[in-house]
N, C-alpha and C. Protein backbone atom coordinates (compact mmCIF):
# COMPACT_ATOMS: atom_id res chain seq x y z
N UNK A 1 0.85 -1.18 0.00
CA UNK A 1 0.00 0.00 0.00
C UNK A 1 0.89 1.23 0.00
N UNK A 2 0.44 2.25 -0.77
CA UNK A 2 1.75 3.44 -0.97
C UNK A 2 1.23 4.24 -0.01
N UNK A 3 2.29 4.84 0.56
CA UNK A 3 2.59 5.93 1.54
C UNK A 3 1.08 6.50 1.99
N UNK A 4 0.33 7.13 2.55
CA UNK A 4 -0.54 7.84 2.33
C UNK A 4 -1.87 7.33 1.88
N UNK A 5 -1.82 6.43 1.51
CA UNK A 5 -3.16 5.57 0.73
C UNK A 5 -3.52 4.65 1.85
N UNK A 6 -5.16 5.18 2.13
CA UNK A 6 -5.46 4.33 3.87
C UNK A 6 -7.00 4.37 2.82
N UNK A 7 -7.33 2.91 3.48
CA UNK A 7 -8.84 2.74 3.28
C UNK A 7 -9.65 3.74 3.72
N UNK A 8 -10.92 3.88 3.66
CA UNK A 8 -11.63 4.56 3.87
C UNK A 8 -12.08 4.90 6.04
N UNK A 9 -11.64 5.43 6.74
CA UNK A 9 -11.66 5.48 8.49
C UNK A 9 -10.52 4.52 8.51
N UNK A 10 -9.65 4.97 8.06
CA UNK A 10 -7.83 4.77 8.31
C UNK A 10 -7.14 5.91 8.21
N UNK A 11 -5.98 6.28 8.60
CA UNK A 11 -5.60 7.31 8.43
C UNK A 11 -3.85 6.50 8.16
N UNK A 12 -2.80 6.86 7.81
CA UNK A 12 -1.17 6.93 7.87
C UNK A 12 -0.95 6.97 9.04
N UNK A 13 0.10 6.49 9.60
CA UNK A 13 0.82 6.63 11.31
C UNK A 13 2.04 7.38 10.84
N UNK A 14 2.97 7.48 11.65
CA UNK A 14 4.45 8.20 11.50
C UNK A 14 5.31 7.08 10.01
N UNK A 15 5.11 5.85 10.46
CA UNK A 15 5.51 4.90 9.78
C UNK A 15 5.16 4.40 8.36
N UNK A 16 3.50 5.29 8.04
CA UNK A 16 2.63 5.11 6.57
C UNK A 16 1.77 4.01 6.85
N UNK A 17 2.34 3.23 8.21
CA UNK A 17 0.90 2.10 8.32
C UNK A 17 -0.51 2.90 8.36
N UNK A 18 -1.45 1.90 7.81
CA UNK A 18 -3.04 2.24 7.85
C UNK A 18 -3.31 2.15 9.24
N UNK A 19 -3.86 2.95 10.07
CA UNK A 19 -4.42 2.73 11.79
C UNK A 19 -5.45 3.42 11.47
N UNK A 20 -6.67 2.69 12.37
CA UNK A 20 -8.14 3.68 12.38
C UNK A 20 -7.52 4.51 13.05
N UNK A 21 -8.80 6.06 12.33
CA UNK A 21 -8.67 7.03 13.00
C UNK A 21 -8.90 7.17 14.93
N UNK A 22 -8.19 8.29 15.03
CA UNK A 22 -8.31 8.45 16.60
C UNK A 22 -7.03 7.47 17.61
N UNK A 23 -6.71 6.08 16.38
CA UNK A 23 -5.45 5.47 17.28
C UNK A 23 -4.34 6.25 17.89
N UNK A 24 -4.01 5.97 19.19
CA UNK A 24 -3.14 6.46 19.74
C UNK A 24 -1.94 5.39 20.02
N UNK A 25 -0.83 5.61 19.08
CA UNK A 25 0.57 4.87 19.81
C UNK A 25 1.20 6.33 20.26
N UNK A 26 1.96 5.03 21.65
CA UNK A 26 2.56 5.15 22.68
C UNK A 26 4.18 4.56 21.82
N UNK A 27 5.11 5.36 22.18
CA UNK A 27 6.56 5.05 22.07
C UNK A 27 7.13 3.80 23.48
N UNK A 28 6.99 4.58 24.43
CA UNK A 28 7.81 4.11 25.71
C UNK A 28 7.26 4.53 26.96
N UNK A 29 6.97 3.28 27.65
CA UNK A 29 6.21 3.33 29.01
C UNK A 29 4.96 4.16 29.38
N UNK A 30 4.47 4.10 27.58
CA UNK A 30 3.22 5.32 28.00
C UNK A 30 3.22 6.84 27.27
N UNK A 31 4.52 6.80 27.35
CA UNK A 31 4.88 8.44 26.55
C UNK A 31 5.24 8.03 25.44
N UNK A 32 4.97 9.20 24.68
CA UNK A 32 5.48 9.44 22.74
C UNK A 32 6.75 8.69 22.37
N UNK A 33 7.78 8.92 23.72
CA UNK A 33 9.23 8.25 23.11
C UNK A 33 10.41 8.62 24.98
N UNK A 34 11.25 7.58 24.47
CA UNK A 34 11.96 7.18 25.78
C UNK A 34 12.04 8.46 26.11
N UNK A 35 13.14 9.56 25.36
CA UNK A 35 13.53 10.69 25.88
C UNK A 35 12.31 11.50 26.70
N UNK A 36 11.14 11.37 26.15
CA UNK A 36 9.95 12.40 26.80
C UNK A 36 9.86 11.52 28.43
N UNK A 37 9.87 10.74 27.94
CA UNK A 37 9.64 9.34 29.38
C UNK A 37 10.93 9.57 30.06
N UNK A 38 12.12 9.71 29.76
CA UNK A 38 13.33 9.96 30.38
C UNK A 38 13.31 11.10 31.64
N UNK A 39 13.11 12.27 30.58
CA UNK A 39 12.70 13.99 31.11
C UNK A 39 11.42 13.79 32.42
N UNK A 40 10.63 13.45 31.97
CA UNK A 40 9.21 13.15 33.18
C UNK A 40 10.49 12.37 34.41
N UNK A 41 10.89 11.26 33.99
CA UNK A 41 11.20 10.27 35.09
C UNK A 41 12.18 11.03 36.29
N UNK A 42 12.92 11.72 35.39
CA UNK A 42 14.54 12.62 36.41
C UNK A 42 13.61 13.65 37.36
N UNK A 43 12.58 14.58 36.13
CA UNK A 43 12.07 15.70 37.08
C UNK A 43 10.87 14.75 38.24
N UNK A 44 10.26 13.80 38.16
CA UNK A 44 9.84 13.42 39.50
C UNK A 44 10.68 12.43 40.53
N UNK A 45 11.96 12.20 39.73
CA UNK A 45 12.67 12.02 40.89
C UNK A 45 13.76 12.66 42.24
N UNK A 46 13.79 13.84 41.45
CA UNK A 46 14.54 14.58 41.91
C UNK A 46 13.39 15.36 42.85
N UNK A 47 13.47 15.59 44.13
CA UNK A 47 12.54 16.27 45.14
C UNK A 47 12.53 17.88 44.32
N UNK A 48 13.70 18.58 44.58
CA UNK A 48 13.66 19.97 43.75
C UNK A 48 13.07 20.10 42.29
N UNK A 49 13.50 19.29 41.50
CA UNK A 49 12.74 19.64 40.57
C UNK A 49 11.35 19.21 40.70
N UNK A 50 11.04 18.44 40.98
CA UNK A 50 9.68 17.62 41.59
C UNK A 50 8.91 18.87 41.76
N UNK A 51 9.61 19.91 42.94
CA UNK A 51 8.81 20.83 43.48
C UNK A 51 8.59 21.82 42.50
N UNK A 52 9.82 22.14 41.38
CA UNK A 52 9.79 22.95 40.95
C UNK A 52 8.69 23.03 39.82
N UNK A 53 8.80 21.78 38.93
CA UNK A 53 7.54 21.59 38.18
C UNK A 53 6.12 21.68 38.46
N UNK A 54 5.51 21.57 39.57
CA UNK A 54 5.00 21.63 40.48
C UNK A 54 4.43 23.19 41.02
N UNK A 55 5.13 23.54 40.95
CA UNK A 55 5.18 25.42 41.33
C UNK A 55 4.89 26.45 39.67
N UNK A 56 5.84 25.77 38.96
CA UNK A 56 5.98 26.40 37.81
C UNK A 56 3.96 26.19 37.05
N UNK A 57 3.92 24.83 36.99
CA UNK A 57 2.27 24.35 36.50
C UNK A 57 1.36 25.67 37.20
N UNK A 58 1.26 25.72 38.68
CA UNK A 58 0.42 26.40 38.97
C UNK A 58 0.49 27.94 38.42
N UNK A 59 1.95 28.46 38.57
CA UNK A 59 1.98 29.83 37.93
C UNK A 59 1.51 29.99 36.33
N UNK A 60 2.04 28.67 35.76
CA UNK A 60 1.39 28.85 34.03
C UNK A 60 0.19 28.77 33.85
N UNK A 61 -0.26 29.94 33.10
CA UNK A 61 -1.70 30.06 32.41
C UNK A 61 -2.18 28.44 31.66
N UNK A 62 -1.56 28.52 31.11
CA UNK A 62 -1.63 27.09 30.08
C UNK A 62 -0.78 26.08 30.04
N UNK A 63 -1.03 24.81 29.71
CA UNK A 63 0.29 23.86 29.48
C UNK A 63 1.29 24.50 28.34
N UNK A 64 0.89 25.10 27.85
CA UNK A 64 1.73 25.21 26.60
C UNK A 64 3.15 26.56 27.18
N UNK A 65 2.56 27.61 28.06
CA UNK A 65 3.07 27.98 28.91
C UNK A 65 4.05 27.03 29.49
N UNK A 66 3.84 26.65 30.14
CA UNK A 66 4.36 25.85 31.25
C UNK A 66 5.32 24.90 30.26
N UNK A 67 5.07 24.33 28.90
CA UNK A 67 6.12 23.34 28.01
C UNK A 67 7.05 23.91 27.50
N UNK A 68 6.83 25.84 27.48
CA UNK A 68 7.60 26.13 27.11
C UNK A 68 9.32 26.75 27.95
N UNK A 69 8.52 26.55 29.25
CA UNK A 69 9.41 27.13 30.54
C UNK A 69 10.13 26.00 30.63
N UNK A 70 9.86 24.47 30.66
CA UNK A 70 10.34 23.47 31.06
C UNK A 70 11.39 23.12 29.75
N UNK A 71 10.84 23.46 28.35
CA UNK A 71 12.17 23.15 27.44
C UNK A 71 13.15 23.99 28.06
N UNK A 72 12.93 25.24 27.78
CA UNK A 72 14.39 26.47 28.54
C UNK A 72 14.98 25.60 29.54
N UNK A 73 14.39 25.38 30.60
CA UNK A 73 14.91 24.65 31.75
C UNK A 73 15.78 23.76 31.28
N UNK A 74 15.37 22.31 30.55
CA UNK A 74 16.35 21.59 29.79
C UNK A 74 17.22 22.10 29.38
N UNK A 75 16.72 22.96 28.32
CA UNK A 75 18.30 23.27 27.19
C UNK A 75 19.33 24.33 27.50
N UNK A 76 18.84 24.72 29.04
CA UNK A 76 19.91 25.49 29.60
C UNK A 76 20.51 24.65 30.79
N UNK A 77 20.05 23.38 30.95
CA UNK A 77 20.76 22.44 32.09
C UNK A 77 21.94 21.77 31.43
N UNK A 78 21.86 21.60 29.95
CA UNK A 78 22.33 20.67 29.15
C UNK A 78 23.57 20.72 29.55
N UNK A 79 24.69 20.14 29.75
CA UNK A 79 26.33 19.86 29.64
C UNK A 79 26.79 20.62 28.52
N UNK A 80 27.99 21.04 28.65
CA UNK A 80 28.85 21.29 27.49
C UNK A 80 29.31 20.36 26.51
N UNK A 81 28.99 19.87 25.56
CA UNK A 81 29.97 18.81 24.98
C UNK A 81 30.01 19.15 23.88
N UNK A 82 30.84 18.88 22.85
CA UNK A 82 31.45 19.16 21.42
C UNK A 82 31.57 18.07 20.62
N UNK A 83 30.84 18.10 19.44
CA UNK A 83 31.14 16.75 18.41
C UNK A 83 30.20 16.10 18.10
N UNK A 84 30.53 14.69 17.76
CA UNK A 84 29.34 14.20 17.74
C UNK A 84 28.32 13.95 19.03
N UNK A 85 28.47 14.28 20.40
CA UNK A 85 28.37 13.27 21.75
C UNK A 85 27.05 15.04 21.12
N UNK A 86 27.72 16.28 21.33
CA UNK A 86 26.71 17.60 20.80
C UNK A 86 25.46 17.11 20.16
N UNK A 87 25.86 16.44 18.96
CA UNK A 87 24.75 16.28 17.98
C UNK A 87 23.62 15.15 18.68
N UNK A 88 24.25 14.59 19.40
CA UNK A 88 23.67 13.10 19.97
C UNK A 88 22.45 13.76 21.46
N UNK A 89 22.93 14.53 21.88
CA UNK A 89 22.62 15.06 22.76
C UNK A 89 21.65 15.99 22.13
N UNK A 90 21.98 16.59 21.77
CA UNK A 90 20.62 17.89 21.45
C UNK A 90 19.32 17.14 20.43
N UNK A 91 20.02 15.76 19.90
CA UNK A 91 18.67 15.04 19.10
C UNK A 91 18.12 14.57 19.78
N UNK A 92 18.44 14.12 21.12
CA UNK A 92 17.98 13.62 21.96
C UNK A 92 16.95 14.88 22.77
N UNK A 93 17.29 15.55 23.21
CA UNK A 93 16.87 16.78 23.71
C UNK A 93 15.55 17.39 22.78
N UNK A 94 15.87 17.25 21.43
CA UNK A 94 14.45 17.80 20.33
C UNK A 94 13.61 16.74 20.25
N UNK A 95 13.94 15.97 20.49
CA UNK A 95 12.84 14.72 20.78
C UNK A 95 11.68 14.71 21.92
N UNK A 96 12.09 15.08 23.05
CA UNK A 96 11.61 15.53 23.99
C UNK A 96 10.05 15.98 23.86
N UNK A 97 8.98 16.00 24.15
CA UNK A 97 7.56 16.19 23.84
C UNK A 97 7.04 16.96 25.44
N UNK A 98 7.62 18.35 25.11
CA UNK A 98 7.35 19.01 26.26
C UNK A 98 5.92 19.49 26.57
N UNK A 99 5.15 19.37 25.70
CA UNK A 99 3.81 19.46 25.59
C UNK A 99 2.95 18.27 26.52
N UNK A 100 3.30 17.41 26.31
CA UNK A 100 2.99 16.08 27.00
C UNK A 100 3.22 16.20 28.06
N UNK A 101 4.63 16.37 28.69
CA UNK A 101 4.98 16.57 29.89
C UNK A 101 4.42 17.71 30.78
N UNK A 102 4.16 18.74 30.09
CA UNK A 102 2.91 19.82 30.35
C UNK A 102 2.00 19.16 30.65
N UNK A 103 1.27 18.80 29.96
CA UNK A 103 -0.20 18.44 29.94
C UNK A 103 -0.60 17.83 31.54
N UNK A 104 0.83 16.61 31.30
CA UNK A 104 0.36 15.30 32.58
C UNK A 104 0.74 16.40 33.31
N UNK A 105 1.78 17.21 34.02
CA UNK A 105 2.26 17.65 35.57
C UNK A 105 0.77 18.74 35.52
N UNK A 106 0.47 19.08 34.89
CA UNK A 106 -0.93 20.27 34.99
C UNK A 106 -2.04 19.41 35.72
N UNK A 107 -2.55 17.85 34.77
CA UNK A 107 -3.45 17.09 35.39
C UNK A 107 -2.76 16.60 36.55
N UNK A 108 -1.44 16.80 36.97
CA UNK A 108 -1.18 16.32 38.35
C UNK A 108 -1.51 17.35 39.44
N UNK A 109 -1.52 18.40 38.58
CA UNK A 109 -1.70 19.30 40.15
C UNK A 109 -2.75 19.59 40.39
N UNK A 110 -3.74 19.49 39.16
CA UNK A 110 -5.45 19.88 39.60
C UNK A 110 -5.64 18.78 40.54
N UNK A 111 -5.38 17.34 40.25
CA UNK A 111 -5.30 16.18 40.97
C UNK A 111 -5.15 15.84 42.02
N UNK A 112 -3.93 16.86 42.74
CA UNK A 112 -3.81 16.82 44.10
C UNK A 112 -2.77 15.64 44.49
């Protein structure tokens, strides 16, 4: 089946497979992809950042707010490195689905 060509209530995935509409894949443990699952896992393990995400949700108007405070946060924590380990690292880093990670810490704090 070519690229793009889905029966009729099919749609293309990332991959060009046919999935009914509305399917949702999951990458890793639930999230889009390891790295987004990575980022969630450090900031609720770490008590400070824990708190900080936490603090930051309530001050943001919106998740999207709030996904965009938490990339900065990342890409100004990042290490120095040079080369390829650079390139490896920051693809890793754009991978990241800070929107997602928004979304859930927001439904965590209305949540209680």
């Amino acid at each position: 089946m070519a690229r793009n060509k889905c029966p009729s209530g099919k749609v293309p995935n990332a991959q060009g497979k046919c999935v009914e509409k509305g399917y949702q894949e999951k990458g890793y443990q639930g999230w889009k992809n390891y790295e987004t699952w990575a980022v969630k896992l450090w900031m609720d393990n770490d008590e400070g950042l824990y708190n900080m995400q936490r603090e930051w949700a309530k001050e943001s108007k919106d998740e999207f707010e709030l996904a965009d405070r938490l990339k900065e946060f990342v890409e100004e924590s990042k290490p120095e490195v040079e080369g390829l380990y650079s390139d490896l690292l920051q693809s890793a880093i754009d991978d990241v689905d800070y929107d997602e990670i928004a979304k859930t810490i927001k439904q965590e704090v209305k949540e209680g």
